[in-house]
C-alpha atoms as a PDB file:
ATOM      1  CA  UNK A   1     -27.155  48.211 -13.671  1.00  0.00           C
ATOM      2  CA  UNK A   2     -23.289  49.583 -13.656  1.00  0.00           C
ATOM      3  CA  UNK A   3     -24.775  52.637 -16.180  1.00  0.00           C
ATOM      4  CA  UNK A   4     -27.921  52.369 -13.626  1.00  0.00           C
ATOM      5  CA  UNK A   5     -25.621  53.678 -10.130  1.00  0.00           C
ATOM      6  CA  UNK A   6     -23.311  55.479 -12.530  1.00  0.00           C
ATOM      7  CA  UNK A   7     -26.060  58.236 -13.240  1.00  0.00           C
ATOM      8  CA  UNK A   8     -26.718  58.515  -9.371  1.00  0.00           C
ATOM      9  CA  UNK A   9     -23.426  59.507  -8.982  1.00  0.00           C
ATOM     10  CA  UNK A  10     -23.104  61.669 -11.207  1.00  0.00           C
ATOM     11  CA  UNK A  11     -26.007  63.545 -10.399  1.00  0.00           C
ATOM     12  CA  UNK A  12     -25.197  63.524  -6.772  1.00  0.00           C
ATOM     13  CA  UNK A  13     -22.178  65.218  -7.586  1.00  0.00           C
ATOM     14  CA  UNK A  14     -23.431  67.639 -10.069  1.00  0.00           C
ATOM     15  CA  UNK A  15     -26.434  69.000  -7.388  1.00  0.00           C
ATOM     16  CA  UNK A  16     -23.326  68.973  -4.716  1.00  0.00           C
ATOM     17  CA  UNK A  17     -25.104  66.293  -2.250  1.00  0.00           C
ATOM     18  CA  UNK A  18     -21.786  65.428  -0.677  1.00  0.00           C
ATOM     19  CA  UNK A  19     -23.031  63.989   2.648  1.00  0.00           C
ATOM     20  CA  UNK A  20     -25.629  61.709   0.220  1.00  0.00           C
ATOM     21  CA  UNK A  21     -23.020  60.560  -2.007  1.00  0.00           C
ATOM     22  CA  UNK A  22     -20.755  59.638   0.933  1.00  0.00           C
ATOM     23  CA  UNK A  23     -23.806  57.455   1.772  1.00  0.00           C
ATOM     24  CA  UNK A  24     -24.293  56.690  -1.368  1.00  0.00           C
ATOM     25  CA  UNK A  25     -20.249  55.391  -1.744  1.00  0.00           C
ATOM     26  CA  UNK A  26     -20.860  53.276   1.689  1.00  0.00           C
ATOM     27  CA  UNK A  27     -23.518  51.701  -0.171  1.00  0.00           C
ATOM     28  CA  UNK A  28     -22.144  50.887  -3.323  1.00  0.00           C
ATOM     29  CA  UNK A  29     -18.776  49.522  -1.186  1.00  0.00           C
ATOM     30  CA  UNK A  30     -21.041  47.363   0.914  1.00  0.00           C
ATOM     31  CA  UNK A  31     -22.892  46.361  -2.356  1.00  0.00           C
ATOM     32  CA  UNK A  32     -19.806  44.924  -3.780  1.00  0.00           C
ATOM     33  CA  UNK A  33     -18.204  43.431  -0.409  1.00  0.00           C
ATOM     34  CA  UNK A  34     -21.897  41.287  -0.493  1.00  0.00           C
ATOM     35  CA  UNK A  35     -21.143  40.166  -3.911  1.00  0.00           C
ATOM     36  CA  UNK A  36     -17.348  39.093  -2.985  1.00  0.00           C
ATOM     37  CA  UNK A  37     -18.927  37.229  -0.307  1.00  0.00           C
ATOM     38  CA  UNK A  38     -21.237  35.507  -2.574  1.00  0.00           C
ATOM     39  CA  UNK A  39     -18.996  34.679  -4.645  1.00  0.00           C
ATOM     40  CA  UNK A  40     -16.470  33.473  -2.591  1.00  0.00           C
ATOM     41  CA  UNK A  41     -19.318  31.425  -0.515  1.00  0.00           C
ATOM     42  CA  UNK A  42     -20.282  30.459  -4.019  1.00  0.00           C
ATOM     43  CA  UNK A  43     -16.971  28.906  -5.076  1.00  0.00           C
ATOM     44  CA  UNK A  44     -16.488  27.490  -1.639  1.00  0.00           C
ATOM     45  CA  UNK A  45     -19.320  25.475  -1.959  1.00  0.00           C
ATOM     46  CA  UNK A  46     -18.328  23.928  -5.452  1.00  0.00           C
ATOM     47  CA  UNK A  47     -14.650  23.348  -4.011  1.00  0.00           C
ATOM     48  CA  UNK A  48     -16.426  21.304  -1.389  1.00  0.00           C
ATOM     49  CA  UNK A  49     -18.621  19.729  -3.791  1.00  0.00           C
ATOM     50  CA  UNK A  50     -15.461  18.587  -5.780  1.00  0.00           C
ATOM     51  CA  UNK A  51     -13.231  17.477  -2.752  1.00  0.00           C
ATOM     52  CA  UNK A  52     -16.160  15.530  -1.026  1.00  0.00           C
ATOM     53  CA  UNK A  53     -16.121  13.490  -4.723  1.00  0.00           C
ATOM     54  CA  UNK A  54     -12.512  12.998  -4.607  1.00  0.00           C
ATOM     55  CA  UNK A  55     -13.050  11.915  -1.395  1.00  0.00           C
ATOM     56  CA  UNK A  56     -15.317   9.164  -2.259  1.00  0.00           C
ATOM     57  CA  UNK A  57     -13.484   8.418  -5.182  1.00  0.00           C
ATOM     58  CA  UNK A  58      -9.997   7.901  -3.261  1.00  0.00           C
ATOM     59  CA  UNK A  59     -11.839   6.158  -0.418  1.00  0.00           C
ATOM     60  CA  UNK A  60     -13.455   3.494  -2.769  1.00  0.00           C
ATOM     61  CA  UNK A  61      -9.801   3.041  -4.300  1.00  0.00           C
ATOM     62  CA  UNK A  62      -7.816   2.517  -0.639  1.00  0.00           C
ATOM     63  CA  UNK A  63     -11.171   0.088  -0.250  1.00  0.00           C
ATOM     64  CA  UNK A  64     -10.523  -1.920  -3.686  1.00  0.00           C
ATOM     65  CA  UNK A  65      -6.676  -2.153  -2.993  1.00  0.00           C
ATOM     66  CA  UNK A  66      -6.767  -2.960   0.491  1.00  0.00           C
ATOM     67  CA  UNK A  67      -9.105  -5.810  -0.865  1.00  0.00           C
ATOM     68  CA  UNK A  68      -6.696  -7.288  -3.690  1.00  0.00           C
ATOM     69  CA  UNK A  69      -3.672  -7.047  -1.192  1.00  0.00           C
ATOM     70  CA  UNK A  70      -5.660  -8.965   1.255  1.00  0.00           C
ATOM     71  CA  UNK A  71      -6.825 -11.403  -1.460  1.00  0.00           C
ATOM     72  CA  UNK A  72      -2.815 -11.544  -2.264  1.00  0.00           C
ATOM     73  CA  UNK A  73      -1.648 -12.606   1.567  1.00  0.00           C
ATOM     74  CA  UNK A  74      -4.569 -14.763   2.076  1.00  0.00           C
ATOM     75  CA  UNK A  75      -4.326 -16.734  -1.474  1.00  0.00           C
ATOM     76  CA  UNK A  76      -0.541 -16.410  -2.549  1.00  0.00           C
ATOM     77  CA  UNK A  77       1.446 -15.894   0.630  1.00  0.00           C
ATOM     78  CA  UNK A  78      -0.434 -17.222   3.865  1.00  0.00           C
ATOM     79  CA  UNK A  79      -1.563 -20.593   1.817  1.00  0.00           C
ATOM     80  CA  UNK A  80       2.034 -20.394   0.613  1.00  0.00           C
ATOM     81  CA  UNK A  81       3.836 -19.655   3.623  1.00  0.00           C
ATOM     82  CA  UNK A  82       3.883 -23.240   5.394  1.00  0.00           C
ATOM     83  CA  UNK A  83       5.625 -24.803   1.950  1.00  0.00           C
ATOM     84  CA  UNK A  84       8.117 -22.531   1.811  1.00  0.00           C
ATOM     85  CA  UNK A  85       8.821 -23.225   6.127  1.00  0.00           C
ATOM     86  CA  UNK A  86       8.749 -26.909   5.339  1.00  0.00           C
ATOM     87  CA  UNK A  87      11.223 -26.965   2.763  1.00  0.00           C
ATOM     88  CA  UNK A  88      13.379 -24.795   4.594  1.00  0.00           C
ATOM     89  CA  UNK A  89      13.506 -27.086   8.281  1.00  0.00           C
ATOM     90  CA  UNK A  90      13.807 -29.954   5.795  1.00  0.00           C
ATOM     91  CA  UNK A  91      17.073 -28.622   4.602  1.00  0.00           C
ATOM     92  CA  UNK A  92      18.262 -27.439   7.942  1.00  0.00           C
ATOM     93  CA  UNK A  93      17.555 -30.637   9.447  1.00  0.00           C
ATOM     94  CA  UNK A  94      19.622 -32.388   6.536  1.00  0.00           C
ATOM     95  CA  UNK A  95      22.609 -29.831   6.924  1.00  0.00           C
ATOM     96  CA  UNK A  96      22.935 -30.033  10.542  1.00  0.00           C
ATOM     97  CA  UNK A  97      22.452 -34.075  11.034  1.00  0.00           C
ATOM     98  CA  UNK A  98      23.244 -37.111   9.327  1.00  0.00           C
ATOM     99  CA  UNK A  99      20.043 -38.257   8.026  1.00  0.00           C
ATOM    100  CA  UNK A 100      18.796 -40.390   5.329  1.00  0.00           C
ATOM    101  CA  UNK A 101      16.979 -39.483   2.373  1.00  0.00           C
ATOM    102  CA  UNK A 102      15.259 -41.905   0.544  1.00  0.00           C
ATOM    103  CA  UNK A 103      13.448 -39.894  -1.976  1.00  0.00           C
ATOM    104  CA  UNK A 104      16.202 -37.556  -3.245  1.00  0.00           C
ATOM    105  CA  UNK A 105      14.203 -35.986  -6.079  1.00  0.00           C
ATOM    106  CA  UNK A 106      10.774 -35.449  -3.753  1.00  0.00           C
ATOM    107  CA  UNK A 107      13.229 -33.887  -1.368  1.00  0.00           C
ATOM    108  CA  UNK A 108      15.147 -31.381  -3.365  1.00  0.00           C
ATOM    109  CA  UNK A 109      11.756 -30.234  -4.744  1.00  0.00           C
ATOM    110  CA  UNK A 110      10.573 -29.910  -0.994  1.00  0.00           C
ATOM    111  CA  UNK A 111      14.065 -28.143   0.188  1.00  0.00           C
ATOM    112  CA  UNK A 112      13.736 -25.623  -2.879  1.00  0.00           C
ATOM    113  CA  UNK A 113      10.305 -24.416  -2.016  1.00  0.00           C
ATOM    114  CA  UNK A 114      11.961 -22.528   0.989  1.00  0.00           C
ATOM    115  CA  UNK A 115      12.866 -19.759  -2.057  1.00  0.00           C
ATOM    116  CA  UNK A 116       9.360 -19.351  -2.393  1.00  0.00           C
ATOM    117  CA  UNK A 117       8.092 -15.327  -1.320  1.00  0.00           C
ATOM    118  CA  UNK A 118      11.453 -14.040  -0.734  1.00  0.00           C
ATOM    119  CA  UNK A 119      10.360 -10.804  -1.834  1.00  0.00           C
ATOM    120  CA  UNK A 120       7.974 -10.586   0.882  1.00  0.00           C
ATOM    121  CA  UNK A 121       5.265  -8.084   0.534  1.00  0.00           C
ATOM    122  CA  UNK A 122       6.640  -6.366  -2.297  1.00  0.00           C
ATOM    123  CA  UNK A 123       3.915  -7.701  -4.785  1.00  0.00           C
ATOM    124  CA  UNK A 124       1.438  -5.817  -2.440  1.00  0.00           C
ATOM    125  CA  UNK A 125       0.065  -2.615  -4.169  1.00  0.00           C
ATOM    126  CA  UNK A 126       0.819   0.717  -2.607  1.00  0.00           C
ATOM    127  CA  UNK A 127      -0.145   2.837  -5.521  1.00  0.00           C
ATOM    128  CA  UNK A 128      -3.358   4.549  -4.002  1.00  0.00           C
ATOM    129  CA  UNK A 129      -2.086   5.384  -1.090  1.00  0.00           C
ATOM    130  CA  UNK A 130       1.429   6.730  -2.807  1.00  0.00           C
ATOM    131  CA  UNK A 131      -0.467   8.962  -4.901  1.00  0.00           C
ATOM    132  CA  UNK A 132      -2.463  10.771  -2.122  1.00  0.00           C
ATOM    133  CA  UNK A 133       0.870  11.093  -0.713  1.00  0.00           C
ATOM    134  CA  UNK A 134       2.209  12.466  -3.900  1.00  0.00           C
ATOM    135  CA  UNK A 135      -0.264  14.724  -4.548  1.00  0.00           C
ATOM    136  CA  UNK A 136      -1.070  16.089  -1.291  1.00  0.00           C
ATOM    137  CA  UNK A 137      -4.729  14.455  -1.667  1.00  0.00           C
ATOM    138  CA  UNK A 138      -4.639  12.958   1.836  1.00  0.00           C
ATOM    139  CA  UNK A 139      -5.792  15.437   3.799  1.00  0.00           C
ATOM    140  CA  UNK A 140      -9.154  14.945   1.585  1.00  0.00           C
ATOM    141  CA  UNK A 141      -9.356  11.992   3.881  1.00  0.00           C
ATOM    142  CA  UNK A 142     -11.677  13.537   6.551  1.00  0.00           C
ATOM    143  CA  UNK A 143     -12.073  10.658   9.329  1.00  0.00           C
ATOM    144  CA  UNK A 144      -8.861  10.903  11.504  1.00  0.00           C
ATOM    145  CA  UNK A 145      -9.859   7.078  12.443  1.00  0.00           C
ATOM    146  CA  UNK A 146      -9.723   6.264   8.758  1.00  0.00           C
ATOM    147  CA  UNK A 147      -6.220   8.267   8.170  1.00  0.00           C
ATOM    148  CA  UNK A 148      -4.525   6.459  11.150  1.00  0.00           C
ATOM    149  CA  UNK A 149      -5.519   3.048   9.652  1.00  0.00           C
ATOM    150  CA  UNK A 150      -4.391   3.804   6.715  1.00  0.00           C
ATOM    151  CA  UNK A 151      -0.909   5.115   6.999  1.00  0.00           C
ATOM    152  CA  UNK A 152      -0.848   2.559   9.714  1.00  0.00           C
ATOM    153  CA  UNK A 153      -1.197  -0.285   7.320  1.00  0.00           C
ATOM    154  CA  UNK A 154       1.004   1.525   4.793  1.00  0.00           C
ATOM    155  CA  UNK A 155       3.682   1.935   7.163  1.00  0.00           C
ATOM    156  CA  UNK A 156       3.864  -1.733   8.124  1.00  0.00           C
ATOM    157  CA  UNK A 157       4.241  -2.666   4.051  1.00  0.00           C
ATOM    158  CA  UNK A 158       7.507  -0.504   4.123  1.00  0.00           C
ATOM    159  CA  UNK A 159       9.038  -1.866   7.059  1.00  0.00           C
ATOM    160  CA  UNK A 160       8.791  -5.162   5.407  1.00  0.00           C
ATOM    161  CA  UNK A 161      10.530  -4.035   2.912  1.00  0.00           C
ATOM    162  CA  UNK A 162      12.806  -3.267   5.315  1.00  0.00           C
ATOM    163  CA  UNK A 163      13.183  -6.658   6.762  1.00  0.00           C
ATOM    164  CA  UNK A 164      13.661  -7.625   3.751  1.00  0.00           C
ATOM    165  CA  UNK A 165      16.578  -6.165   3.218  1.00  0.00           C
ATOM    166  CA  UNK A 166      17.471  -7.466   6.807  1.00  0.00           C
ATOM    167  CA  UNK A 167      17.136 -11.113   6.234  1.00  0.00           C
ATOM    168  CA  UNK A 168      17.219 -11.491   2.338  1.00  0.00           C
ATOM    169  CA  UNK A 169      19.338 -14.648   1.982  1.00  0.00           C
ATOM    170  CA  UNK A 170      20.275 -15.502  -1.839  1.00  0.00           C
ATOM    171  CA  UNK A 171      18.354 -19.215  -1.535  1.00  0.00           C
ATOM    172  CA  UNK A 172      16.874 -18.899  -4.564  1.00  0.00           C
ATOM    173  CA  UNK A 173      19.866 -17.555  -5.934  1.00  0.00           C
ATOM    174  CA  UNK A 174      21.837 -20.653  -4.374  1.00  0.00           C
ATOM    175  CA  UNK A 175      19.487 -23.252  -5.567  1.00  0.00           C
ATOM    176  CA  UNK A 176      19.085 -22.120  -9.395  1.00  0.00           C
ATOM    177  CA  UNK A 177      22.703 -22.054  -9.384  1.00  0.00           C
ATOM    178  CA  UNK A 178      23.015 -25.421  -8.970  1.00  0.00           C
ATOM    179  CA  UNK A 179      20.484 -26.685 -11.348  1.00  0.00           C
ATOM    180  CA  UNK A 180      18.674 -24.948 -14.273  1.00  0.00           C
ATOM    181  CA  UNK A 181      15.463 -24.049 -13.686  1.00  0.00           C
ATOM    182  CA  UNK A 182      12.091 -24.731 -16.162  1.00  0.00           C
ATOM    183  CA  UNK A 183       9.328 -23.316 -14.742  1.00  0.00           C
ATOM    184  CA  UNK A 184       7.081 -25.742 -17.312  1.00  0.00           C
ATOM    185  CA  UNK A 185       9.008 -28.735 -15.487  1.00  0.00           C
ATOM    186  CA  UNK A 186      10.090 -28.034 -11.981  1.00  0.00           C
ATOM    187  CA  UNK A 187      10.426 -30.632 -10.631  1.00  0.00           C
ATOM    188  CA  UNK A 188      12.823 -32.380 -12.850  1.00  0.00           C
ATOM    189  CA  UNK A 189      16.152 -32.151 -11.717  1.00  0.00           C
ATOM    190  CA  UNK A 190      18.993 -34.306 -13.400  1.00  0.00           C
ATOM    191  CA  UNK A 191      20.959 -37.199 -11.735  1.00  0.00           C
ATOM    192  CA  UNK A 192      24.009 -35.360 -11.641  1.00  0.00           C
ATOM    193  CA  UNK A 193      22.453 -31.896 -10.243  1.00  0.00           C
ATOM    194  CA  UNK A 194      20.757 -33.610  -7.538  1.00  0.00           C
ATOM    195  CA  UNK A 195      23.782 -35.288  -6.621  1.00  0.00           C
ATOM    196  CA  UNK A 196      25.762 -31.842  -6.537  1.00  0.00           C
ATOM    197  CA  UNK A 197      22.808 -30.466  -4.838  1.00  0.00           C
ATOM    198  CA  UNK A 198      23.223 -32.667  -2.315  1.00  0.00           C
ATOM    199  CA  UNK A 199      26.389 -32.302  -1.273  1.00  0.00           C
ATOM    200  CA  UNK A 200      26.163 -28.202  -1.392  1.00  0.00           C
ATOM    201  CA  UNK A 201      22.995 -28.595   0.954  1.00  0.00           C
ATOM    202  CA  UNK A 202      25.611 -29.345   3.769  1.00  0.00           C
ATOM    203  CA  UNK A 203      27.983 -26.964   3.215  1.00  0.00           C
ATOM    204  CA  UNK A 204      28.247 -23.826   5.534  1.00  0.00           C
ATOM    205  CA  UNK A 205      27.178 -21.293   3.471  1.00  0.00           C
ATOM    206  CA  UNK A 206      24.085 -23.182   3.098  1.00  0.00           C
ATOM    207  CA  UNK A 207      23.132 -23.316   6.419  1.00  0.00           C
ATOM    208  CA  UNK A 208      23.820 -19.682   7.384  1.00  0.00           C
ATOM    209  CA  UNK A 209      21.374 -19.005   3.696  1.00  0.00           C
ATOM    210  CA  UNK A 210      18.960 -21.302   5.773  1.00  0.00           C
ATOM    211  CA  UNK A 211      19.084 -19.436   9.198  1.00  0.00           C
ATOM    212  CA  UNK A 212      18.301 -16.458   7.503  1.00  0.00           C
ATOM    213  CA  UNK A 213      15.556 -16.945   4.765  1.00  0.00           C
ATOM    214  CA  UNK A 214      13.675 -18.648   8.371  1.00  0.00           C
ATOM    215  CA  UNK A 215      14.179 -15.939  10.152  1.00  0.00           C
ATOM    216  CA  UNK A 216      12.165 -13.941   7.899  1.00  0.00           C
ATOM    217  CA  UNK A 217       9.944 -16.884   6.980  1.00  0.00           C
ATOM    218  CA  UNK A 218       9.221 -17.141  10.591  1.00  0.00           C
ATOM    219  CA  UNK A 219       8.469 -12.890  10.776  1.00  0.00           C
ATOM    220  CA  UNK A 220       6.377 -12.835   8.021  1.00  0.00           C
ATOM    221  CA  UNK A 221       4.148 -15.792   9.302  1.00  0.00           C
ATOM    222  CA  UNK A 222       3.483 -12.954  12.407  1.00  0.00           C
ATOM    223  CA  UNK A 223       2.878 -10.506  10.173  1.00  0.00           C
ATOM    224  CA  UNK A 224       0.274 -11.504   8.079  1.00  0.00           C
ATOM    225  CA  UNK A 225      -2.742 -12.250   9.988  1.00  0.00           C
ATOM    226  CA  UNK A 226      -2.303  -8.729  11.571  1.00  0.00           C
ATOM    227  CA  UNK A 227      -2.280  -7.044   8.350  1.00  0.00           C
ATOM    228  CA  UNK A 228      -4.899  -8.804   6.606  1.00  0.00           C
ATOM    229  CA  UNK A 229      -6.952  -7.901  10.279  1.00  0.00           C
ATOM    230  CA  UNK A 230      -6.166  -4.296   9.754  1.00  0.00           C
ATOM    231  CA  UNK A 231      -6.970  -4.484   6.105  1.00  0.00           C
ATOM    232  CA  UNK A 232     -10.907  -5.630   6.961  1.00  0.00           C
ATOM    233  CA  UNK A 233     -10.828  -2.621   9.890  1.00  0.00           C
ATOM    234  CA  UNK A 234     -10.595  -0.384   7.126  1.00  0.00           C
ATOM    235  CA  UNK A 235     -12.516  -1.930   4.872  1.00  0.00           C
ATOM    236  CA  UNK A 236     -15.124  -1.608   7.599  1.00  0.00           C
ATOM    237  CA  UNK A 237     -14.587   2.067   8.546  1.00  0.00           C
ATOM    238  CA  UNK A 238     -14.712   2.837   4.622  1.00  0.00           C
ATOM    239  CA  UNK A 239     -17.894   1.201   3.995  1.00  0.00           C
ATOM    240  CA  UNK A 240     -19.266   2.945   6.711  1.00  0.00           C
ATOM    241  CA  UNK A 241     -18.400   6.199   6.382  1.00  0.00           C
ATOM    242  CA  UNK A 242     -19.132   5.243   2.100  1.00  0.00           C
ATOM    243  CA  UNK A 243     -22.404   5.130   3.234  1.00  0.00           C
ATOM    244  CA  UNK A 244     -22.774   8.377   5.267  1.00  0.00           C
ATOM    245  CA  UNK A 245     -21.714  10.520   2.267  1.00  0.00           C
END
């Protein structure tokens, strides 16, 4: 074809046709401007073809995380969450008035549930959602309503790890110190731990350790409901626009 318009040229030139060979040129120009333009449509489409699948692909991820973090604060935290209150107003209430225990060993084993989740929602996974971050995949993320969730829902993770930070108390610290600590017996506590527990349960610092792993307690109990309702949102949104694609 290239040896094909080459000879046209040529003899345009030779038989001194310039006004033809101008035309000729226009031609040829316009020729290869269409085939830019094909191409470029060409390789447009493909480049769409390939995004719209990461798409999909990142979409069912956020879906399948969003799923196991809600599994996590329904199963692990929420069910745990009351536990972990009781023990702690059990050991306020014994710090701040002169009560009697009766059951030392049930109690201690109560009181030291209040270290339970002190890391908040740090066992939540973010890593699908850091990566299209990372990577600048986001924006593959075509529904704006879907986006919003999403970095919504991220965003409130992080600022519990800020309040975290905030209220993080040492209990679990504070207990473990006292007594060791075998997770395939944890409930046994010796005679002369519990007895030093005891005492240490009314000191000061223990109450102030109290105040402030409640606090959060307290904050996280408001906070999970809320996220596990935005979690099904998206879920929703996802499926839907899954099934549009």
């Amino acid at each position: 074809m290239i040896k094909f318009f080459r000879k046209i040229r040529q003899n345009l030139i030779s038989e001194n046709k310039f006004s033809k060979y101008l035309i000729y040129a226009i031609g040829e120009i316009i020729l290869v401007v269409i085939g830019i333009l094909i191409a470029l449509s060409i390789n447009s489409w493909n480049q769409g073809r390939i995004d719209k699948k990461s798409e999909y692909k990142y979409l069912k991820d956020i879906k399948k995380e969003i799923q196991n973090n809600n599994y996590i604060l329904d199963f692990y935290i929420k069910n745990r969450l009351p536990n972990k209150i009781e023990g702690l107003l059990s050991a306020k209430k014994y710090s701040e008035e002169n009560i009697e225990i009766k059951d030392t060993i049930a109690f201690l084993n109560t009181v030291t549930k209040g270290g339970m989740i002190t890391n908040g929602l740090g066992i939540l996974s973010r890593n699908t959602y850091n990566e299209l971050l990372s990577t600048g995949n986001f924006q593959l993320v075509s529904k704006d309503s879907i986006k919003i969730k999403v970095k919504n829902y991220y965003w409130g993770l992080d600022a519990d790890d800020s309040n975290v930070k905030t209220y993080k108390s040492d209990i679990t610290k504070f207990t473990t110190g006292l007594r060791p600590y075998n997770s395939s017996n944890p409930e046994y506590i010796s005679k002369y731990d519990s007895e030093e527990m005891m005492v240490a349960f009314r000191s000061v610092e223990f109450r102030k350790i109290i105040d402030r792993e409640l606090s959060y307690a307290y904050n996280l109990k408001n906070k999970i409901d809320g996220l596990i309702e935005e979690g099904l949102e998206i879920i929703e949104l996802i499926n839907t626009e899954l099934k549009e694609k």
